[in-house]
Protein backbone atom coordinates (compact mmCIF):
# COMPACT_ATOMS: atom_id res chain seq x y z
CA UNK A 1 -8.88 32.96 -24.15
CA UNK A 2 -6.21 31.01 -22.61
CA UNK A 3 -6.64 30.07 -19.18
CA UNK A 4 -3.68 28.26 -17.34
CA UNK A 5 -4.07 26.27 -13.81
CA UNK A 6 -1.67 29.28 -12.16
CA UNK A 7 -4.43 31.45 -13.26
CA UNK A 8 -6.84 29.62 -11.30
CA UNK A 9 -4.51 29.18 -8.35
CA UNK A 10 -4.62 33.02 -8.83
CA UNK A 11 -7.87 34.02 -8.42
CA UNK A 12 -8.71 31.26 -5.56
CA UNK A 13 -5.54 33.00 -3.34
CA UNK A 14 -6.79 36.29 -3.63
CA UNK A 15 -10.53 35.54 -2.75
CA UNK A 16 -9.60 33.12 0.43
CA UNK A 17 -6.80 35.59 1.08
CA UNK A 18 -8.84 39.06 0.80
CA UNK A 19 -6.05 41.20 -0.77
CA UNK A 20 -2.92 41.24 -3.24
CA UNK A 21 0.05 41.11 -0.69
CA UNK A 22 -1.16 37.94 1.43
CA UNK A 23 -2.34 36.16 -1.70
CA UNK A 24 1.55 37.11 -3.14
CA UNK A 25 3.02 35.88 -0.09
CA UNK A 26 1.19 33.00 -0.40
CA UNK A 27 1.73 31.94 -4.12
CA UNK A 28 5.36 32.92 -3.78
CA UNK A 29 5.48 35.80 -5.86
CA UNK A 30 5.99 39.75 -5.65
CA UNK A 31 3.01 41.68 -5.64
CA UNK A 32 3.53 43.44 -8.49
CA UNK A 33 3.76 40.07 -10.35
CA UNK A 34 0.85 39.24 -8.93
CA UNK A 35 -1.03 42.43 -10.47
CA UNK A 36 0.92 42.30 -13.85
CA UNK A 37 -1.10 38.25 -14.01
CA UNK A 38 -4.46 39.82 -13.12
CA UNK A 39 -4.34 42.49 -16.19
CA UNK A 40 -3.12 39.63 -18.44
CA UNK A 41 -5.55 37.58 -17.33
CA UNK A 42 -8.94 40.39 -17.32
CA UNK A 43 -7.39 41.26 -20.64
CA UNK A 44 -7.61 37.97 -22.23
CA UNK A 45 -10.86 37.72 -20.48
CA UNK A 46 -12.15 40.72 -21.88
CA UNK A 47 -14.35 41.58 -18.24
CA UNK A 48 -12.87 42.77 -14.88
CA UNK A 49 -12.45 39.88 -12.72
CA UNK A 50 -12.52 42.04 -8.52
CA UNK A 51 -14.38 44.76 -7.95
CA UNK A 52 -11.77 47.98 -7.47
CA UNK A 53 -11.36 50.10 -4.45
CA UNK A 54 -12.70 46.99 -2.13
CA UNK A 55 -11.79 46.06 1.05
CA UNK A 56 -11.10 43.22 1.31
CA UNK A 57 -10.78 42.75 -2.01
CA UNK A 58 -13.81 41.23 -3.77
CA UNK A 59 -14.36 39.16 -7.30
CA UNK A 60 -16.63 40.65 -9.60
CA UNK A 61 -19.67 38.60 -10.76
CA UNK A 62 -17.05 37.11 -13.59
CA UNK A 63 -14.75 36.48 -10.82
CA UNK A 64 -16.50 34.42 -9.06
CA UNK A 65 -17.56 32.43 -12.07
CA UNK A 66 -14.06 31.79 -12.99
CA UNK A 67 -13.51 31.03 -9.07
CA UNK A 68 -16.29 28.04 -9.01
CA UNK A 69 -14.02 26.32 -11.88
CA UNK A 70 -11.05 27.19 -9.81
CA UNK A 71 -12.81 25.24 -6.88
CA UNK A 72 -13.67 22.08 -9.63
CA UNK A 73 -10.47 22.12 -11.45
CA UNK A 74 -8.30 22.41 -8.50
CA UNK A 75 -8.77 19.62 -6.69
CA UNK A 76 -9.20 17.39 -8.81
CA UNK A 77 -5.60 18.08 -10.24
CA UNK A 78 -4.19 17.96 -7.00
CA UNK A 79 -5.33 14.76 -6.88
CA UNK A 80 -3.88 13.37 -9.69
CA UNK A 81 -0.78 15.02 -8.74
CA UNK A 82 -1.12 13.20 -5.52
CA UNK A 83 -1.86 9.65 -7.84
CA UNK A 84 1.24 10.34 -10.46
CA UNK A 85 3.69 10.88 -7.14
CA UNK A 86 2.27 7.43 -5.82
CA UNK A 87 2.87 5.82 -9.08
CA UNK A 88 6.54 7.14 -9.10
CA UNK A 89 7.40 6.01 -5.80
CA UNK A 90 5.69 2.24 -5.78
CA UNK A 91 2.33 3.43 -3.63
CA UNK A 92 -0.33 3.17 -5.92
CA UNK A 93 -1.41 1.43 -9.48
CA UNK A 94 -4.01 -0.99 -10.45
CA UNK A 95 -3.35 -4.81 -10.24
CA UNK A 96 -5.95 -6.29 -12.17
CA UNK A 97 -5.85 -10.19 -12.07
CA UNK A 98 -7.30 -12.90 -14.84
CA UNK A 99 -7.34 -16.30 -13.16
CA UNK A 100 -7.28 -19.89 -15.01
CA UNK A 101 -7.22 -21.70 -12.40
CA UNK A 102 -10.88 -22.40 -11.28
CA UNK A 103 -9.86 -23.65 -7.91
CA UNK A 104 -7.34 -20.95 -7.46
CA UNK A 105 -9.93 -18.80 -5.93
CA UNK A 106 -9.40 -20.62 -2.87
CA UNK A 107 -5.56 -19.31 -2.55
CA UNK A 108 -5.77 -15.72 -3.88
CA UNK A 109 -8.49 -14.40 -1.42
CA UNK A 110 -6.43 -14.95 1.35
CA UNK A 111 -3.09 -13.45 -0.70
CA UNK A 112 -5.19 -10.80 -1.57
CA UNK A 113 -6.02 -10.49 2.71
CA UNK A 114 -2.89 -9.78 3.52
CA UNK A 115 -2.06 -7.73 0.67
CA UNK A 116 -4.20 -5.13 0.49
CA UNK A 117 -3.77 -3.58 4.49
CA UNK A 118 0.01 -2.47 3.19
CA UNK A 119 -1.06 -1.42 -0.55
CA UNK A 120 -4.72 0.54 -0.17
CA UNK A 121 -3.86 2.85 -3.13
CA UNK A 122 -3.56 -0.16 -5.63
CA UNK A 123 -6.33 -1.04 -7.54
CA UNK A 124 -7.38 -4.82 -7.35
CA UNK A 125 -9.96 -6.52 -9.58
CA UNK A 126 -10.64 -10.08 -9.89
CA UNK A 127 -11.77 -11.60 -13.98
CA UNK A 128 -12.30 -15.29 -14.38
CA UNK A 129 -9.83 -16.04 -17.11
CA UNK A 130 -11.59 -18.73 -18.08
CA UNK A 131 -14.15 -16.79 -19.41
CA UNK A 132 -11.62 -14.84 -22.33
CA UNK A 133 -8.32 -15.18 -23.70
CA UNK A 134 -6.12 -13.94 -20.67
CA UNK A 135 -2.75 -14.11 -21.94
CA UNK A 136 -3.91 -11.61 -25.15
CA UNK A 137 -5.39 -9.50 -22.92
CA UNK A 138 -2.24 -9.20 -20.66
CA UNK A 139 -0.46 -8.03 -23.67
CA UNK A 140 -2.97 -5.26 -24.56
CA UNK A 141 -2.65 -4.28 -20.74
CA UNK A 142 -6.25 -4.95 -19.70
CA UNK A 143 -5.13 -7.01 -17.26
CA UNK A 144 -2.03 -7.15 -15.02
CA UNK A 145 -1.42 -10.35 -13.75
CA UNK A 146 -2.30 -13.99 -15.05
CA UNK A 147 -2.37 -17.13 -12.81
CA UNK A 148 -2.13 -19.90 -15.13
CA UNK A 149 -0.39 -23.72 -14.59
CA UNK A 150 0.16 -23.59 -18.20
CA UNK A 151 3.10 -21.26 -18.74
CA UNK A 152 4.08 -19.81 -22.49
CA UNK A 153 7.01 -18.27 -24.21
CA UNK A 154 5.96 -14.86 -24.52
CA UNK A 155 7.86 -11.41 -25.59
CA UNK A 156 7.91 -8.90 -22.74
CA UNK A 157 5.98 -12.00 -20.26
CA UNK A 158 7.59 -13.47 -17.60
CA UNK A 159 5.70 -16.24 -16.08
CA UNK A 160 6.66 -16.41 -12.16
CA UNK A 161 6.55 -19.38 -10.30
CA UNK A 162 4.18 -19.15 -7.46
CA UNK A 163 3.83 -23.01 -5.97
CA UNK A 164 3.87 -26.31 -6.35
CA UNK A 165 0.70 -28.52 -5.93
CA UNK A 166 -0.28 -32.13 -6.44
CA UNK A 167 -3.42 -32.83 -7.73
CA UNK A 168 -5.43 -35.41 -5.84
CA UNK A 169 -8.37 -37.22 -5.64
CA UNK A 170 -11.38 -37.58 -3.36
CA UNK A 171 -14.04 -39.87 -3.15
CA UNK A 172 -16.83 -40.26 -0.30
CA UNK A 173 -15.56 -42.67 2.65
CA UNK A 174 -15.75 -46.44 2.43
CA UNK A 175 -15.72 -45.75 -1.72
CA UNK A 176 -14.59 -48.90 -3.88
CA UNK A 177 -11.02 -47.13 -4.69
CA UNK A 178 -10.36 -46.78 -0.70
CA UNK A 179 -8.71 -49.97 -0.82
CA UNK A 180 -6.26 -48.20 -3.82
CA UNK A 181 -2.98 -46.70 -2.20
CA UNK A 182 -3.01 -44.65 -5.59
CA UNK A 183 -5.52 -44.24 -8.26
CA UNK A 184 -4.60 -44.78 -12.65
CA UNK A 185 -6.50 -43.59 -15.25
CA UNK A 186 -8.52 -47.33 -15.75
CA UNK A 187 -9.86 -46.58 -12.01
CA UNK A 188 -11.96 -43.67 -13.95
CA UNK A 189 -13.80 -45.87 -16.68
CA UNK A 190 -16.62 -46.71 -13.97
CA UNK A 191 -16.78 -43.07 -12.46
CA UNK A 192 -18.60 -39.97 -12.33
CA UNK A 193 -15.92 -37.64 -12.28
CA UNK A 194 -17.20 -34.09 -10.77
CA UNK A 195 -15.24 -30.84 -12.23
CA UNK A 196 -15.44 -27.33 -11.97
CA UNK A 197 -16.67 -26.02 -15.56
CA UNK A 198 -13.66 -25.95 -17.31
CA UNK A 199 -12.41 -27.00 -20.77
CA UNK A 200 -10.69 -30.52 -20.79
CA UNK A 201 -7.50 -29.15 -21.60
CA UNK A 202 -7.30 -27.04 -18.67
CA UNK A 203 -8.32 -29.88 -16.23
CA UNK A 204 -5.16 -31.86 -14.94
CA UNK A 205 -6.87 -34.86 -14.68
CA UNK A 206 -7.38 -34.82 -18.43
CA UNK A 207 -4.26 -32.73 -19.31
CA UNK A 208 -2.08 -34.96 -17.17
CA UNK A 209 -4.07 -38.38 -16.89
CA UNK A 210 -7.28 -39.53 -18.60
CA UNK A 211 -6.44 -37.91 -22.28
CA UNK A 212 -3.07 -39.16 -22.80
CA UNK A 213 -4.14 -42.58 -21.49
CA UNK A 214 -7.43 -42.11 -23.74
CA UNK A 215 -9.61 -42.74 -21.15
CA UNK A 216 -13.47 -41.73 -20.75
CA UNK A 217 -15.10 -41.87 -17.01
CA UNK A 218 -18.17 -42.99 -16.91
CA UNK A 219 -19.85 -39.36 -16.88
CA UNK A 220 -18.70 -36.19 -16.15
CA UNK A 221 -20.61 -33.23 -14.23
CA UNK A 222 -19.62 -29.60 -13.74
CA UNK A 223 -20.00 -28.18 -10.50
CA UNK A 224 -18.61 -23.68 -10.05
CA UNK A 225 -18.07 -23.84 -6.57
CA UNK A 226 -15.48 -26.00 -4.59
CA UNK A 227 -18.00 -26.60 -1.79
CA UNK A 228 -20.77 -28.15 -3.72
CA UNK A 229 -18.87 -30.59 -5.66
CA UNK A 230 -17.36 -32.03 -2.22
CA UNK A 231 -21.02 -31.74 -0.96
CA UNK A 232 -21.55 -33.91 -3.67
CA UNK A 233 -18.86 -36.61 -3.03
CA UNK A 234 -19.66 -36.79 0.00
CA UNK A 235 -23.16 -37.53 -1.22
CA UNK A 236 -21.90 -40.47 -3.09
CA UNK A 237 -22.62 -38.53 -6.83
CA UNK A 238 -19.47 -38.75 -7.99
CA UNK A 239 -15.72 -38.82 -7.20
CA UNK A 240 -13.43 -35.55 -8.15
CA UNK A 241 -9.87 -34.83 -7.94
CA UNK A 242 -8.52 -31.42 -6.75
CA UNK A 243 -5.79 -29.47 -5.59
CA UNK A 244 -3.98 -30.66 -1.90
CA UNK A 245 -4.15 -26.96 -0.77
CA UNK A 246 -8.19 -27.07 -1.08
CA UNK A 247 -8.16 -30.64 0.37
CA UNK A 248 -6.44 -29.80 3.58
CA UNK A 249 -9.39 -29.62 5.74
CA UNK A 250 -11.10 -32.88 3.61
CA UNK A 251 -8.08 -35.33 4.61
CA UNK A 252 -8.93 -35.80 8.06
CA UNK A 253 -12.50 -35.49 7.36
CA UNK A 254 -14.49 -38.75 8.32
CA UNK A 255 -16.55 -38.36 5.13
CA UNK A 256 -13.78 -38.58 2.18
CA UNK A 257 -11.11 -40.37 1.32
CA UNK A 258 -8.46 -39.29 -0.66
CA UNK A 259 -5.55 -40.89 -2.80
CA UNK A 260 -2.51 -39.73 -5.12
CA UNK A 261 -3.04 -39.74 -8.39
CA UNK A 262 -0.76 -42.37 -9.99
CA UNK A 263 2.00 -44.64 -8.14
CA UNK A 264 4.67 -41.58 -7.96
CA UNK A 265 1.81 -38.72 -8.03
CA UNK A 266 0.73 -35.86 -9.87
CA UNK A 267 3.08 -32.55 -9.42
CA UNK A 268 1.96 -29.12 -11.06
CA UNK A 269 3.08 -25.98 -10.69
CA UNK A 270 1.21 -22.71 -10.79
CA UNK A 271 2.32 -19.13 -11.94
CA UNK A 272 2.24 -15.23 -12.26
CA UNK A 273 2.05 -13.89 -15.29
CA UNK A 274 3.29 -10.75 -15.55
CA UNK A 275 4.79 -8.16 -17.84
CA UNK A 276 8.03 -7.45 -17.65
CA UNK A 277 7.54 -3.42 -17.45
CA UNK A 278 5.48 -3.97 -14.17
CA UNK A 279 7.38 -7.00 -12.41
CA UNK A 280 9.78 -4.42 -10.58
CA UNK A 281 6.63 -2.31 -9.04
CA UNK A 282 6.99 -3.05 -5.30
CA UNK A 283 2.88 -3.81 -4.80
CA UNK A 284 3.85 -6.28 -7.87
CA UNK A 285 7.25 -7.77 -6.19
CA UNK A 286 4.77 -8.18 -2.83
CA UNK A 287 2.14 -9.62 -4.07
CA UNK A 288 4.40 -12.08 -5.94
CA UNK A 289 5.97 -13.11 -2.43
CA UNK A 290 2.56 -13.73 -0.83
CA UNK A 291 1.70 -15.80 -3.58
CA UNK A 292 4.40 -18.16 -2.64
CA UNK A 293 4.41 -17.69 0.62
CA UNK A 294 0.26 -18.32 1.31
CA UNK A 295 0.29 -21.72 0.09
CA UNK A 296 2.67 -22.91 2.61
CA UNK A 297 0.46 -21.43 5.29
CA UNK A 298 -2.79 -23.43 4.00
CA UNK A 299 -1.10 -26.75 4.12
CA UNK A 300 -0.31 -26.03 7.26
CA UNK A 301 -3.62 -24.84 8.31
């Protein structure tokens, strides 16, 4: 038995229409097309599908069996239909984002804010990078995006720049360092230096400072969230360094101090990873722009 979707599209018209000619009219075919389908179709079937010489015309007990799949089927192909056409034209998709950037949680939320009133047909998800090997998994498309400060020459991956940031650190008000215009890797030897959980190689202050100078602080304690570790400086447990955009609020603060790391500073950048298929999508080529644009807006804040 070989049942096609204009079959079902079939059988629904004539039951909600109640007889051959409005059902024709309807599905945009002559009548006697109409009634050539229905004997191929109670042919393949081997049962009759409408009761004869009813008015209005009525589905058999078979009918209506093959009508409650018509009702299942139906819709849920027009929906797809509906998904594919949003696909072709830019509407919909799934944006699914790896992040290895602990403290970049802080930026994407609000990205993410304004992104998602003009795109509500894209799917967004949110995996710690940090927790799996992003970049691999952008290349077997289970993810979408990457934001990474440690870009990589990879085929079919075009790593986007989003923003610069400098890297600074923070240390609880009237701190030993205060008196510092700019803090050096030696200023660490004596510290606890509070991080978010992160190998070494994907801290900056490691990366960029302590592990080229070969320098140990005094102790180091992980902290997950942003808040608690400058709960914690503030406290007087330790001294961290972090992002500017997350420190905007903390410079004027009363409670911390903070300093550039080095005499000419630290300068990073951060980036979109993306593959090169998707980077034209227009809910990609937006939520690229906010990304660059957002950061400007929290500095100012």
């Amino acid at each position: 038995m070989h049942i096609e979707f204009r079959h079902l599209r079939t059988i629904q018209a004539i039951h909600e229409e109640g007889g051959l000619a409005r059902a024709a009219d309807r599905l945009n075919i002559t009548q006697s097309a109409l009634s050539h389908q229905i004997k191929g179709i109670e042919d393949q079937a081997g049962v009759e599908l409408f009761v004869r010489r009813s008015k209005p015309m009525k589905l058999s007990s078979a009918g209506l069996r093959l009508l409650r799949v018509a009702e299942k089927v139906l819709p849920e192909i027009a929906a797809l239909e509906a998904e594919f056409g949003g696909l072709r034209q830019g509407r919909a998709g799934r944006m699914h984002i790896a992040i290895e950037c602990h403290a970049c949680f802080d930026w994407l939320f609000p990205v993410l804010e304004k992104f998602r009133g003009p795109w509500p047909d894209v799917d967004v998800d949110i995996r710690p990078g940090l927790a799996f090997d992003a970049l691999p998994a952008l290349l077997r498309e289970e993810v979408d995006v990457v934001i990474s400060s440690d870009p990589e020459d990879l085929k079919g991956v075009t790593f986007h720049p989003l923003f610069d940031y400098e890297p600074v650190f923070v240390a609880p008000a009237r701190h030993a360092l205060a008196e510092k215009p700019f803090i050096e890797a030696e200023d660490f030897r004596a510290e606890t230096l509070i991080t978010y959980p992160v190998e070494r190689p994907r801290l900056d202050i490691f990366s960029e400072l302590l592990t080229p100078a070969k320098v140990e602080p005094l102790a180091v304690r992980q902290v997950e969230l942003t808040a608690v570790i400058l709960m914690l400086v503030a406290s007087g447990r330790g001294v961290s360094v972090l992002p500017d955009w997350v420190l905007r609020e903390v410079r004027t603060s009363a409670q911390y101090i903070t300093r550039p790391i080095t005499e000419k500073g630290l300068t990073k950048r951060l980036y979109a990873a993306v593959r090169d298929s998707d980077a034209d999508l227009p809910f990609m080529a937006h939520f690229l722009r906010l990304g660059r644009e957002i950061p400007v807006r929290l500095q100012r804040a």
